[in-house]
Protein backbone atom coordinates (compact mmCIF):
# COMPACT_ATOMS: atom_id res chain seq x y z
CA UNK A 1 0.00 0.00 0.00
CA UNK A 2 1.44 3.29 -0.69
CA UNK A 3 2.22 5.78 1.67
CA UNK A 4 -0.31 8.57 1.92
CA UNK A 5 -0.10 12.24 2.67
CA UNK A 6 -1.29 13.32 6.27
CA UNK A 7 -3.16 16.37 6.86
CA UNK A 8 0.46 18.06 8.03
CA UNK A 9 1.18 18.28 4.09
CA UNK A 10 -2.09 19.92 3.79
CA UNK A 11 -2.84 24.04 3.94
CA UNK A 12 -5.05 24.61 5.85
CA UNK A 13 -4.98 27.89 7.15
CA UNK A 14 -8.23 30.00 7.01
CA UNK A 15 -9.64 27.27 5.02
CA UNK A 16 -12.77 25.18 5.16
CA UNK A 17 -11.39 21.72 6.13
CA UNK A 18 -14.12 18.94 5.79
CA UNK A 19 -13.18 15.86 8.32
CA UNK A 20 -14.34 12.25 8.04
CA UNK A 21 -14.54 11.14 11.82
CA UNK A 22 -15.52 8.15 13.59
CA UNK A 23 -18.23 9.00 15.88
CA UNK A 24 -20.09 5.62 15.79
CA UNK A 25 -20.12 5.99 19.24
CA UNK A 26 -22.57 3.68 22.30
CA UNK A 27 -25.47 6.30 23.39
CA UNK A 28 -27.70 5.80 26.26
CA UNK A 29 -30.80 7.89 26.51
CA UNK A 30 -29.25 10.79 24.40
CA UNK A 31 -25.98 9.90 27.06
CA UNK A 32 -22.53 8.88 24.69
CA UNK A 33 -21.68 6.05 27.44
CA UNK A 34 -17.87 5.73 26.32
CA UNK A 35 -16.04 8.66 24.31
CA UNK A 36 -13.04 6.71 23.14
CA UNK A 37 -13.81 7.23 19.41
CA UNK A 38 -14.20 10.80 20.18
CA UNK A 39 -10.68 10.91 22.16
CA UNK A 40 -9.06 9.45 19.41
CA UNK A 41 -9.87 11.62 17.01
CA UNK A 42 -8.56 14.72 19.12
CA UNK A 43 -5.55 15.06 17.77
CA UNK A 44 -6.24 15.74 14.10
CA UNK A 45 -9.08 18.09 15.61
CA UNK A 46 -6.53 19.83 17.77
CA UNK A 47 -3.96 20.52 14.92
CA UNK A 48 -6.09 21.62 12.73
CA UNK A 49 -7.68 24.16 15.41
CA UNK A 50 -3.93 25.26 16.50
CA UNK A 51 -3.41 25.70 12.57
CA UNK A 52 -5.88 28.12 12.01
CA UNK A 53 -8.38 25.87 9.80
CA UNK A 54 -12.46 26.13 9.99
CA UNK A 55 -13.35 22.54 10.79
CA UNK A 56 -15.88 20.74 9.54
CA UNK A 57 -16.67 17.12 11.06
CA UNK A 58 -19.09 14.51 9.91
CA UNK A 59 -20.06 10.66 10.95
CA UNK A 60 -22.06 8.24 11.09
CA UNK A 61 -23.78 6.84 14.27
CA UNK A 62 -25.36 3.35 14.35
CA UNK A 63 -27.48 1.92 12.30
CA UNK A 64 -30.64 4.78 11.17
CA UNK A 65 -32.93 3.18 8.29
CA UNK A 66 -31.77 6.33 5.56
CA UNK A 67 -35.06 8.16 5.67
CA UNK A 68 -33.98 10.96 7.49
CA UNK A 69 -34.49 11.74 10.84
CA UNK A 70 -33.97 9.32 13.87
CA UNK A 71 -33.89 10.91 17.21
CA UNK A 72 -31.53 7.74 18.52
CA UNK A 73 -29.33 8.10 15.96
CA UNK A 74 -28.76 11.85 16.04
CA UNK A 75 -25.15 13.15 16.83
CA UNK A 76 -26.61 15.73 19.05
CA UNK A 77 -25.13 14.61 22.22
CA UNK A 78 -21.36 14.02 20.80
CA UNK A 79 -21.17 17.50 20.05
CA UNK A 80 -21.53 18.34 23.40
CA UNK A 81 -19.25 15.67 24.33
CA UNK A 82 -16.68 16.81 22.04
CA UNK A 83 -17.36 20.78 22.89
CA UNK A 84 -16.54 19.63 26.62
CA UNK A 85 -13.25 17.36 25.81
CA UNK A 86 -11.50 20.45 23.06
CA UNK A 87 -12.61 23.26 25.75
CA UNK A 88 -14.55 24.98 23.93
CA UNK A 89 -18.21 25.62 21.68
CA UNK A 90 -18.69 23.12 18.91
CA UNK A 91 -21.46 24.17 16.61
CA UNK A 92 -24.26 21.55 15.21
CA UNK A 93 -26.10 21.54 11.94
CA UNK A 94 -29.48 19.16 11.85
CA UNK A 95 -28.41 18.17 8.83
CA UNK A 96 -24.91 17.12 6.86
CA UNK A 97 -25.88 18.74 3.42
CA UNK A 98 -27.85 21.28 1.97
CA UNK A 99 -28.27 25.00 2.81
CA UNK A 100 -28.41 24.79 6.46
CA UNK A 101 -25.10 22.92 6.26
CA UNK A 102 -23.64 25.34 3.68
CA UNK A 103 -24.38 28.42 5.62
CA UNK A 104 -22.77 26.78 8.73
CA UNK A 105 -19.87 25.62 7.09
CA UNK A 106 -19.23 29.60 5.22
CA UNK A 107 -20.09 31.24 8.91
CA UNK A 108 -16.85 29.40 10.47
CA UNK A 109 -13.94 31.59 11.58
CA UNK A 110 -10.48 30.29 11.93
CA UNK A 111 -10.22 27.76 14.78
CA UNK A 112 -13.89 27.21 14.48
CA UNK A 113 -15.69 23.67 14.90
CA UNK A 114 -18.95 22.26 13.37
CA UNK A 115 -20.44 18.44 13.78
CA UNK A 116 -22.98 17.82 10.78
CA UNK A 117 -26.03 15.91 11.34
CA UNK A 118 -25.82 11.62 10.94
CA UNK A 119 -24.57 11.09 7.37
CA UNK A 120 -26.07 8.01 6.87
CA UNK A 121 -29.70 9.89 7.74
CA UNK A 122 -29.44 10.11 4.07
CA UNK A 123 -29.48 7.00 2.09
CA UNK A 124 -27.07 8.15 -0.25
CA UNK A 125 -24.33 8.05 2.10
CA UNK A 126 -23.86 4.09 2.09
CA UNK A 127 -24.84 3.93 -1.81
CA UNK A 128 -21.59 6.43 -2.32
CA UNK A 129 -24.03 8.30 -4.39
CA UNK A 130 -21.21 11.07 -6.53
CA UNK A 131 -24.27 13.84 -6.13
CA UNK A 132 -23.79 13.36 -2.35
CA UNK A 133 -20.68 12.93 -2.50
CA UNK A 134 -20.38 16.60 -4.35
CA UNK A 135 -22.64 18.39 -1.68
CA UNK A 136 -20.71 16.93 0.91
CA UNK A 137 -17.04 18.18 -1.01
CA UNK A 138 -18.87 22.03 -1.57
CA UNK A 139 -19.36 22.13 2.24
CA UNK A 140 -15.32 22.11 2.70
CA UNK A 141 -11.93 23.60 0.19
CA UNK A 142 -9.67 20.53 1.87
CA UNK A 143 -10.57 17.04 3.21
CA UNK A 144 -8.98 15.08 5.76
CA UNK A 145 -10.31 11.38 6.33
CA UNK A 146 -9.32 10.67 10.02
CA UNK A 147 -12.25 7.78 10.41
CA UNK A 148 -10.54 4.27 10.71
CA UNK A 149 -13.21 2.58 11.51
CA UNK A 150 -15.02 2.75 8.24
CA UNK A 151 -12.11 2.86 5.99
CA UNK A 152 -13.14 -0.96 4.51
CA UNK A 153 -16.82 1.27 2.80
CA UNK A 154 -16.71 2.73 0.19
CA UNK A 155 -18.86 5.38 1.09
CA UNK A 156 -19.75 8.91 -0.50
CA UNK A 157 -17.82 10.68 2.85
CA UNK A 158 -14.98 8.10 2.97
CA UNK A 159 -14.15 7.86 -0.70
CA UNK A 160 -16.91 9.91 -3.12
CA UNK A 161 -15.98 12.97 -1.33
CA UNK A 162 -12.04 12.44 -2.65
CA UNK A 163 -12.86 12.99 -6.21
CA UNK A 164 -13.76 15.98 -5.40
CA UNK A 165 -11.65 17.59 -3.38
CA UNK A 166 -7.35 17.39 -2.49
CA UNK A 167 -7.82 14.56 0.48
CA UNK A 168 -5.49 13.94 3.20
CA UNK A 169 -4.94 11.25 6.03
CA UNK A 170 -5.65 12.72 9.81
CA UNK A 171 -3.24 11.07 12.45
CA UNK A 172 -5.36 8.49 13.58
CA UNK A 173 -5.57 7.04 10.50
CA UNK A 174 -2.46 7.49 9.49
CA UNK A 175 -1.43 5.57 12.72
CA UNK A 176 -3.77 2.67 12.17
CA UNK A 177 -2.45 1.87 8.76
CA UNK A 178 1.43 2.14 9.82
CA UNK A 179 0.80 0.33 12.62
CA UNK A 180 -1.14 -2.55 10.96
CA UNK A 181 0.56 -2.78 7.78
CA UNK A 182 4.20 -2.67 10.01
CA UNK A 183 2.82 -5.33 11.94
CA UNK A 184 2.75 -8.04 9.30
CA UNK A 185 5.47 -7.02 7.13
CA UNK A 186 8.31 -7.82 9.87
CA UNK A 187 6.99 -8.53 13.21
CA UNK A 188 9.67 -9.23 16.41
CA UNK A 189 9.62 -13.04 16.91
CA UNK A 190 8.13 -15.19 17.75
CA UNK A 191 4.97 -13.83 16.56
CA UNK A 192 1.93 -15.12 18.39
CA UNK A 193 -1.70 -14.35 17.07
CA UNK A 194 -4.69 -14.79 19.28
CA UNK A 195 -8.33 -15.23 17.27
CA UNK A 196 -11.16 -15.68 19.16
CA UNK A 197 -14.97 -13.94 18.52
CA UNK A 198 -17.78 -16.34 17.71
CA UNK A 199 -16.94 -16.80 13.97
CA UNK A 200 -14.55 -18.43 11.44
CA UNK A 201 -16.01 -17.06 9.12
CA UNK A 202 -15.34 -13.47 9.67
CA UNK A 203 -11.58 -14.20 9.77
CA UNK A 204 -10.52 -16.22 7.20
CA UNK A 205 -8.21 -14.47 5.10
CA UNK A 206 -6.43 -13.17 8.61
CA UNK A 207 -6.14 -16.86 9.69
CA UNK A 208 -4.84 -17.66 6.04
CA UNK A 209 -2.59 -14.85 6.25
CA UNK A 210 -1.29 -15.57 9.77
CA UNK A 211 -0.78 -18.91 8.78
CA UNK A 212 2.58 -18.05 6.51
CA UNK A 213 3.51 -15.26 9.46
CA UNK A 214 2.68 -16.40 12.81
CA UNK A 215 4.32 -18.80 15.20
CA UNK A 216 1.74 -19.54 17.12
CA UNK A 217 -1.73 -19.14 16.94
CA UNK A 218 -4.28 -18.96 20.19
CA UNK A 219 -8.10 -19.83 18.77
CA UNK A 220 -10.79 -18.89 21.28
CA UNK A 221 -14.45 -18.01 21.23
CA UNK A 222 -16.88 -20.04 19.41
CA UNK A 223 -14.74 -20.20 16.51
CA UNK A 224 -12.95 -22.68 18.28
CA UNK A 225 -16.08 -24.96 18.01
CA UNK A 226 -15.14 -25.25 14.61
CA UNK A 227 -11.90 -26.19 14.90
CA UNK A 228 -12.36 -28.88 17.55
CA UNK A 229 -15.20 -30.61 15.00
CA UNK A 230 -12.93 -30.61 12.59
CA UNK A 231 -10.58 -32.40 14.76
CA UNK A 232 -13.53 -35.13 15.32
CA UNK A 233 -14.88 -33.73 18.40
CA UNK A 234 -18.41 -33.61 19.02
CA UNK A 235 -18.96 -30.20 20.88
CA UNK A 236 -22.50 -30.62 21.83
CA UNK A 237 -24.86 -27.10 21.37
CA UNK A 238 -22.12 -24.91 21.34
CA UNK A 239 -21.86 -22.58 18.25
CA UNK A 240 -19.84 -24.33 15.35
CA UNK A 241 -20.21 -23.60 11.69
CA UNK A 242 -20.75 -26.86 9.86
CA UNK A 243 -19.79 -25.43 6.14
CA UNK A 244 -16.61 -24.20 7.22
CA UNK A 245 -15.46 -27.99 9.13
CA UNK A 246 -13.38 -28.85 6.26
CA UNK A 247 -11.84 -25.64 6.02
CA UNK A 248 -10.64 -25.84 9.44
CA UNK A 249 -9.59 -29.08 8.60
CA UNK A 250 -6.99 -27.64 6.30
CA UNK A 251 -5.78 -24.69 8.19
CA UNK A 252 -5.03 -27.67 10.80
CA UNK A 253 -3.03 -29.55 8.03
CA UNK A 254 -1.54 -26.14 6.65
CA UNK A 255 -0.10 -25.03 10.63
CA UNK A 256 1.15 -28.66 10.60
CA UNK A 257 2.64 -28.09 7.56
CA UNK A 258 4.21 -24.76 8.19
CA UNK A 259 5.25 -25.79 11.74
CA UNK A 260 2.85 -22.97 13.13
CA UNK A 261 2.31 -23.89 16.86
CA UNK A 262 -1.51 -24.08 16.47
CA UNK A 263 -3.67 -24.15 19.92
CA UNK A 264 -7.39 -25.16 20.69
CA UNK A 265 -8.80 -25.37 24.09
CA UNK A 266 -8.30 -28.37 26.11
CA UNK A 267 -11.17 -27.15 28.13
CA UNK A 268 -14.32 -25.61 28.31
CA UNK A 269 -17.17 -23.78 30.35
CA UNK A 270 -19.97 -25.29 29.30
CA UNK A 271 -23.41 -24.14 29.95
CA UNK A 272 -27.10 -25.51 29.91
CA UNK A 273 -28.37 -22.42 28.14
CA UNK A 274 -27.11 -19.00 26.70
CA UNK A 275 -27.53 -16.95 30.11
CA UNK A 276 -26.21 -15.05 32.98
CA UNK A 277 -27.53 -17.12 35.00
CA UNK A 278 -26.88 -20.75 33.58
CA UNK A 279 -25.49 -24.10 35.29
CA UNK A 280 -22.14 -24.35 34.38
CA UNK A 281 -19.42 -26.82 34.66
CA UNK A 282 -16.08 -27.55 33.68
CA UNK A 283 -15.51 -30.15 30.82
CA UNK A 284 -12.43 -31.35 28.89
CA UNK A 285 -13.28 -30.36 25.38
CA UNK A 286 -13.81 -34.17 24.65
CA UNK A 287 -16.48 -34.81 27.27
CA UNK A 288 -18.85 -31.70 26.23
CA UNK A 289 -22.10 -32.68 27.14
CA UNK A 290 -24.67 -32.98 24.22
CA UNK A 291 -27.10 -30.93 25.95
CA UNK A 292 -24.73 -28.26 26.79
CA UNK A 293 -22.88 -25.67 24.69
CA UNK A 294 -19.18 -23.90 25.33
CA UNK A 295 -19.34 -20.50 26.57
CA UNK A 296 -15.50 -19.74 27.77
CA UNK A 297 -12.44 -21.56 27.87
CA UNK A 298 -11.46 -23.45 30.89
CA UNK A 299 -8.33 -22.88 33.48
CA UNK A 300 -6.29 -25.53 31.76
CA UNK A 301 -6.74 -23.36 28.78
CA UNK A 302 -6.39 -20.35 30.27
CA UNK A 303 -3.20 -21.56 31.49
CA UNK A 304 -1.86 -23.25 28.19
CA UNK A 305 -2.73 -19.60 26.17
CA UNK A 306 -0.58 -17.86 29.23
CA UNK A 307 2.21 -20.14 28.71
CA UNK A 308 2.50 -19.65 25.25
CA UNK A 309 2.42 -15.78 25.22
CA UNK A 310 4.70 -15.74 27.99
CA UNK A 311 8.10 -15.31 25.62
CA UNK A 312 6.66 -13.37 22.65
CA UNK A 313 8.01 -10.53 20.67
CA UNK A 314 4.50 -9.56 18.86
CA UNK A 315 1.24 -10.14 19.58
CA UNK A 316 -2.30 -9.41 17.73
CA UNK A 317 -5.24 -10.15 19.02
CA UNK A 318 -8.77 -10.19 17.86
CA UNK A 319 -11.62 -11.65 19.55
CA UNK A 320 -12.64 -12.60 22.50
CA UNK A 321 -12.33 -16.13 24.08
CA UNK A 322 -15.78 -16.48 25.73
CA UNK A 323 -19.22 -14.72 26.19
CA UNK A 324 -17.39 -11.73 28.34
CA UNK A 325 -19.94 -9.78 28.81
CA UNK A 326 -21.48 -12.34 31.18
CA UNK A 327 -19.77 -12.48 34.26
CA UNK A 328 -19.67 -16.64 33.96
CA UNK A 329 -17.82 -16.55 30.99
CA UNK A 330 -15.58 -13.56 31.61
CA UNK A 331 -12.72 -15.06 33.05
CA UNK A 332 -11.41 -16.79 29.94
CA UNK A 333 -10.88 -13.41 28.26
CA UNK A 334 -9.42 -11.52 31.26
CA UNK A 335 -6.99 -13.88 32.09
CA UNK A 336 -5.80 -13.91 27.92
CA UNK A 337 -5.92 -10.18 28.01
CA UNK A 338 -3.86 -9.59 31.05
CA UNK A 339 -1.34 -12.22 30.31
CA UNK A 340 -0.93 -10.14 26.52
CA UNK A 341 -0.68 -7.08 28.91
CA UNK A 342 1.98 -8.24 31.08
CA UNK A 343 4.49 -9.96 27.94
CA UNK A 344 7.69 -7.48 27.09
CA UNK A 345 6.79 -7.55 23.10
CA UNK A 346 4.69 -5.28 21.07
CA UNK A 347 0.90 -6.07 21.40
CA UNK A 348 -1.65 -4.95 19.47
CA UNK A 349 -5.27 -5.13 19.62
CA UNK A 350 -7.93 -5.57 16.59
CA UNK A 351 -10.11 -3.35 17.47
CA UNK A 352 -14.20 -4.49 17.83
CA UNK A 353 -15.25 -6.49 20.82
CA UNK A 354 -11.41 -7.28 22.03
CA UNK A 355 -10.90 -3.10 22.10
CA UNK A 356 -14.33 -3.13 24.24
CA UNK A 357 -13.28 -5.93 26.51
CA UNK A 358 -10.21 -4.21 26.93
CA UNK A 359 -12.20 -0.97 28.18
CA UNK A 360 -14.08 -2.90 30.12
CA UNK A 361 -11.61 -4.98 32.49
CA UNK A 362 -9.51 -1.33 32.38
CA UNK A 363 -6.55 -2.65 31.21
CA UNK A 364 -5.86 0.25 27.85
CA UNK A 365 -2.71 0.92 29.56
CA UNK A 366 -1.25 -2.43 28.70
CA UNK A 367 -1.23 -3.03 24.97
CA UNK A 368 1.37 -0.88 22.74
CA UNK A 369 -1.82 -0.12 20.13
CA UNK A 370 -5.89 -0.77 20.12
CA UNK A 371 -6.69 0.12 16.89
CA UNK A 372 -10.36 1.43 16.71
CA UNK A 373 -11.69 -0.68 13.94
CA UNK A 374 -12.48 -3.90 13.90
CA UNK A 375 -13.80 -4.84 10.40
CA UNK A 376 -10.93 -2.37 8.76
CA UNK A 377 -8.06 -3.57 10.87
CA UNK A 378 -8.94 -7.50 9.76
CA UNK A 379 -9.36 -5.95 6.22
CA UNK A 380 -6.23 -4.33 6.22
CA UNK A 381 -4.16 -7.11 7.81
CA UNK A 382 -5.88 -9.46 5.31
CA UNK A 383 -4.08 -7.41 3.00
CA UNK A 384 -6.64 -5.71 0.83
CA UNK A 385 -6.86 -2.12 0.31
CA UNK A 386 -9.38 -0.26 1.74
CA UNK A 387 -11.26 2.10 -0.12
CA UNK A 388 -10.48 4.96 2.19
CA UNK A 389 -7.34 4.75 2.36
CA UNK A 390 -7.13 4.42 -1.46
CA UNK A 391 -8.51 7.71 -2.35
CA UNK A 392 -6.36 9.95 -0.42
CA UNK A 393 -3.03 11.67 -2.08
CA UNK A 394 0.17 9.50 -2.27
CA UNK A 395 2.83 10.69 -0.85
């Protein structure tokens, strides 16, 4: 992937700069609930304040249907949030184009700040539609995509808008793709990957990739499941995906193969039912009960995973090893995430639900780099280009 110009190679003084952010942020009863997204983009925000530009931000936020208006989904409350964390007003236009937005973005002075309404309150956002696309570009003179997180879309404000106007990486993302990239073309050995999340499926090309890099690899979660019914294993309810059993099968033969170091857990916690407050027991991974269905890997596990990150010199991890949002079927993936935060080597974290399970044990301190995407970071380490990143200036 070629290097791309960051928004320090931009001019910006006095002029309108339009900002792709991530503000897909958790809200609560019109509450943001955790402001990391926001935090992270801070820094491109900052510079461009201390530089004199009049900033334009948009985002998207969850999941609105695209036919305007959704009080939920309305990025109302981050611009408060955001006003609060930079020190000072932000302004906010209920909507991202048209001539409420245009006359906000032209009454900016230097050092100004606006958030636009929910891009994807309009439909056209998703479908990169170029007309869009062009009323987004009109808002700004400059545009800076700082929004990791939805690198992997094409959309009309991650790559339309670049046709239109000279576009620039912010630091964030800038950061995410140095870091990612870097850590696949030479990582410090020995190189230990730990997958875990509920599906094989939603990883393949990283586990095919890791499988000519890694030197061990850690599988968790329910795509485990898979891995262990490949091996023969009956696993009882828990979650496996049948059309991917031969697949497994192969990436098996391929880490046997390739001398990859490839762990499954020996254990299990295995549950009567998908709850908080389930019967559970603890089962060798042979003797899962028919009735019952793995929920979290067991302390022999636990204990195997620790061992073999003990020595490493990189680690990435994506996914967690159990249900961690129960408190039954927490421990797996605290124990797996402090052991990664205690090893001497360079760890970084996927992004998605490992980057929330991080937050929520309150361990970010201990990992060199959580990147804030999950779906781009797999992309990117999958080695495809994302479409974001694409349309932005070479350097």
């Amino acid at each position: 992937m070629h290097a791309k110009k960051t928004v320090e190679s931009a001019d910006v003084a006095g002029k309108r700069v339009l900002v792709r952010v991530d503000f897909n942020v958790p809200l609560e009863n019109g509450t943001v609930t955790d402001d990391t997204r926001i935090r992270a983009a801070l820094p491109t925000i900052n510079y461009l304040i201390d530089k004199g530009a009049r900033i334009i931000l948009m985002s998207h936020l969850g999941r609105p249907d695209g036919t305007g208006y959704q009080e939920q989904f309305s990025l109302a409350p981050v611009a408060r949030v955001l006003g609060r964390l930079l020190g000072k007003d932000v302004a906010f236009c209920p909507e991202c184009v048209g001539p409420q937005a245009q006359a906000a973005a032209e009454a900016l002075a230097s050092g100004d700040v606006l958030l636009l309404e929910n891009l994807r309150f309009d439909k056209r956002e998703k479908k990169n539609d170029p007309e869009f696309a062009k009323a987004l570009a009109d808002l700004g003179e400059v545009y800076v995509n700082d929004a990791f997180g939805t690198a992997h879309r094409a959309h009309a404000s991650t790559a339309g808008v670049a046709a239109y106007l000279p576009a620039y990486a912010g630091f964030l993302l800038a950061s995410e793709v140095k870091t990612l990239t870097g850590l696949f073309s030479d990582p410090a050995r020995p190189m230990v990957a730990v997958l875990g999340g509920s599906k094989v499926s939603d990883k393949l090309g990283v586990v095919e990739r890791l499988l000519d890099l890694a030197d061990t690899i850690i599988v968790g979660g329910g795509m485990a499941f898979t891995f262990l019914a490949a091996q023969g294993l009956e696993v009882g309810c828990s979650k496996k995906e049948d059309g991917l059993i031969e697949k497994a099968a192969g990436y098996l033969k391929k880490a046997q193969d390739n001398g990859v170091n490839l762990l499954l857990p020996v254990d299990v916690v295995a549950a009567d039912r998908f709850a908080e407050d389930a019967d559970t027991q603890v089962v060798p991974v042979t003797e899962i009960p028919a009735d019952r269905m793995g929920l979290d890997i067991g302390p022999a596990t636990i204990e195997a995973f620790r061992e073999a990150l003990m020595g490493a010199g990189t680690i990435f991890w994506n996914g967690p090893m159990g249900v961690f949002e129960m408190e039954p079927f927490a421990r797996g993936t605290k124990e797996v995430a402090k052991a990664i935060a205690a090893s001497s080597g360079t760890s970084v974290v996927g992004g998605g639900d490992s980057a929330a399970a991080v937050k929520k044990f309150d361990m970010q301190d201990g990992f060199s780099f959580i990147s804030t995407g999950g779906g781009a970071s797999m992309e990117l380490l999958e080695g495809k280009e994302l479409p974001g990143v694409a349309a932005l200036l070479d350097a």
